[in-house]
PDB file of N, CA and C in Angstrom:
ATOM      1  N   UNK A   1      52.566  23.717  27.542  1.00  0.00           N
ATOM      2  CA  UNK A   1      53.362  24.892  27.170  1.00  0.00           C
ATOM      3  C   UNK A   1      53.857  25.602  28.428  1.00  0.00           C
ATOM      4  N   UNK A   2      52.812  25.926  29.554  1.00  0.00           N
ATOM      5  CA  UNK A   2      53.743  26.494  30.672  1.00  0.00           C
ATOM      6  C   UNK A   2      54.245  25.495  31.419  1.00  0.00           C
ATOM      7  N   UNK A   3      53.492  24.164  31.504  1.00  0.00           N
ATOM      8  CA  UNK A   3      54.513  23.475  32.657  1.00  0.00           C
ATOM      9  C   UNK A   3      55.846  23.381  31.799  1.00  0.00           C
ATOM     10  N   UNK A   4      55.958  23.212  30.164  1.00  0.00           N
ATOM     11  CA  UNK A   4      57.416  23.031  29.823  1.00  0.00           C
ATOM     12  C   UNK A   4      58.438  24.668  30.316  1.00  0.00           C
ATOM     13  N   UNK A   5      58.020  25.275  30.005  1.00  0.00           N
ATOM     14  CA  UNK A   5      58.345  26.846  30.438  1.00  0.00           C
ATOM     15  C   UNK A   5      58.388  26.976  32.180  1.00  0.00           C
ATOM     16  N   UNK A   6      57.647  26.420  32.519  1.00  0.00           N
ATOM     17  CA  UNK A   6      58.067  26.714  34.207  1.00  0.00           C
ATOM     18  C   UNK A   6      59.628  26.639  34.844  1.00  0.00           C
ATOM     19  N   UNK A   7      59.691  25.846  34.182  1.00  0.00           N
ATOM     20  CA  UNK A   7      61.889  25.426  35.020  1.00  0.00           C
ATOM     21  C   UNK A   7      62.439  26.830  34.953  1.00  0.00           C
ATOM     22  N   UNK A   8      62.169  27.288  33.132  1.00  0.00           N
ATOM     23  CA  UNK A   8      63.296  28.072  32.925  1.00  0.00           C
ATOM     24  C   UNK A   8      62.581  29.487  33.429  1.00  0.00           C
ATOM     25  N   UNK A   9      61.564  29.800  33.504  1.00  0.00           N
ATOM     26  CA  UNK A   9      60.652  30.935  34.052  1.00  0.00           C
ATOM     27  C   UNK A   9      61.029  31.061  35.933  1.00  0.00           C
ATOM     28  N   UNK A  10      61.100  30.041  36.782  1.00  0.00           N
ATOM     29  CA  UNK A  10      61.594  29.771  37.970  1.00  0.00           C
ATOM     30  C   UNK A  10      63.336  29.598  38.337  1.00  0.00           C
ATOM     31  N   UNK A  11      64.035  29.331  37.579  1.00  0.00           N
ATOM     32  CA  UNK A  11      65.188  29.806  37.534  1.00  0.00           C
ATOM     33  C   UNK A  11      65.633  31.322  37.055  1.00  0.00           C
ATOM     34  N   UNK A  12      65.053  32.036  36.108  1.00  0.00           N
ATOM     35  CA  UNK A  12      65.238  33.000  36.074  1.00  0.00           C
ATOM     36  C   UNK A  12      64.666  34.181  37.450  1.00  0.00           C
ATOM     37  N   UNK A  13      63.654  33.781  38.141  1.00  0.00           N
ATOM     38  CA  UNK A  13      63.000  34.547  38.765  1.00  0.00           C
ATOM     39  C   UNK A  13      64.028  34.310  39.874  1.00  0.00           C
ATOM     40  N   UNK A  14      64.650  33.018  40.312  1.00  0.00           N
ATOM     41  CA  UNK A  14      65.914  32.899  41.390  1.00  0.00           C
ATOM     42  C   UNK A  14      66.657  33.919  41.190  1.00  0.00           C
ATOM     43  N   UNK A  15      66.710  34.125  39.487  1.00  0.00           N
ATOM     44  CA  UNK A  15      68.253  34.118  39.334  1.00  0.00           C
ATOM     45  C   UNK A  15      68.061  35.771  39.923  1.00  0.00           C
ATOM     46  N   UNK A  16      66.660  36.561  39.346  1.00  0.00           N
ATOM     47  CA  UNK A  16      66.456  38.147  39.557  1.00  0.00           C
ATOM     48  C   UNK A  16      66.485  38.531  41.212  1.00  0.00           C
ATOM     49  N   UNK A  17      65.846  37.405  42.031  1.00  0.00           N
ATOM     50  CA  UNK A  17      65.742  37.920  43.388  1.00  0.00           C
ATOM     51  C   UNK A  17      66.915  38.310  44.213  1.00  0.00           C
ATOM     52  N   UNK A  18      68.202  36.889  43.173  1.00  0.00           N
ATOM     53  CA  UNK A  18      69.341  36.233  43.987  1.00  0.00           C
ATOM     54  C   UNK A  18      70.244  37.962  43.969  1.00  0.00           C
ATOM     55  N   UNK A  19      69.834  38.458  42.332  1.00  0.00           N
ATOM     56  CA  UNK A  19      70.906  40.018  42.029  1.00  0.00           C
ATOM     57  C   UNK A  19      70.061  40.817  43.033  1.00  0.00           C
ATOM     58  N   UNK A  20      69.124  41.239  43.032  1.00  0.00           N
ATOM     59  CA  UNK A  20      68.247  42.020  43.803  1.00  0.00           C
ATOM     60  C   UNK A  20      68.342  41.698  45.377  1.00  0.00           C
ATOM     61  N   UNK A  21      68.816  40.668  46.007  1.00  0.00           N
ATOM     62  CA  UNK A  21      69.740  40.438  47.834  1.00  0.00           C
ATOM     63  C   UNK A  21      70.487  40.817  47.281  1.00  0.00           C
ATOM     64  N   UNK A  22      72.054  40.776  46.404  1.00  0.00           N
ATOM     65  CA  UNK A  22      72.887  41.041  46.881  1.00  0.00           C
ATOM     66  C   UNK A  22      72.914  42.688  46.368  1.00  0.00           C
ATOM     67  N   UNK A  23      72.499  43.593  45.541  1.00  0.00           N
ATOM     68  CA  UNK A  23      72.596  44.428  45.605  1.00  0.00           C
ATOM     69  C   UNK A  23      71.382  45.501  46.929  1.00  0.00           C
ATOM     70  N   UNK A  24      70.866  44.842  47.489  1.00  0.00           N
ATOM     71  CA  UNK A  24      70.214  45.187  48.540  1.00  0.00           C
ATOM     72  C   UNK A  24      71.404  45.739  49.512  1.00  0.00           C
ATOM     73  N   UNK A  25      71.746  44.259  49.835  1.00  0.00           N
ATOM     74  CA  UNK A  25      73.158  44.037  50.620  1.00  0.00           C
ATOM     75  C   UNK A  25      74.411  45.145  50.347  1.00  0.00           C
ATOM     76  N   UNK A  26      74.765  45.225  49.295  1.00  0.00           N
ATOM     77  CA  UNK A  26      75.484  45.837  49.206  1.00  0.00           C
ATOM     78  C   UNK A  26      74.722  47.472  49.329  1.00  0.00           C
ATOM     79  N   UNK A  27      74.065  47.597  48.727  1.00  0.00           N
ATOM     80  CA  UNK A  27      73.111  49.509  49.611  1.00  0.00           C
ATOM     81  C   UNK A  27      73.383  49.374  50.990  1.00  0.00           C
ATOM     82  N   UNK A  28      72.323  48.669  51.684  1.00  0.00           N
ATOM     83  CA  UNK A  28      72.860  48.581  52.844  1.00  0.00           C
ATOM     84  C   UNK A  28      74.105  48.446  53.568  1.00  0.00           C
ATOM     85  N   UNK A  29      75.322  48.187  53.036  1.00  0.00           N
ATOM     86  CA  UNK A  29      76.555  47.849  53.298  1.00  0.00           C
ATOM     87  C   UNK A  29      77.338  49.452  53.191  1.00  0.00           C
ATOM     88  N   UNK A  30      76.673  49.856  51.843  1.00  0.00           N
ATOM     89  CA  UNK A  30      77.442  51.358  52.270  1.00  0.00           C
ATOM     90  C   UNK A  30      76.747  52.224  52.579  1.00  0.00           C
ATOM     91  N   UNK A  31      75.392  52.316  53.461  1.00  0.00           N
ATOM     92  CA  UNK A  31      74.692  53.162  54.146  1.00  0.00           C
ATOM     93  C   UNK A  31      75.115  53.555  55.353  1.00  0.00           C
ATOM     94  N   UNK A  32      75.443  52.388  56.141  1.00  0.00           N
ATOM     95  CA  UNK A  32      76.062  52.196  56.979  1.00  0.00           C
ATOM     96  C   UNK A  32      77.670  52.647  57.613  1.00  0.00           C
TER      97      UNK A  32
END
């Protein structure tokens, strides 16, 4: 049950970090 669930549990967690850099990026972009 979790190894079938792991792919889509690890792509989603990409997918949260991937929004969470670029809105980092972008704070930082207009702090500056």
């Amino acid at each position: 049950m979790v190894e079938r669930l792991f792919p889509e549990i690890a792509t989603a967690l990409l997918f949260l970090i991937a929004i969470l850099c670029m809105i980092a990026l972008l704070y930082i972009s207009t702090k500056w």
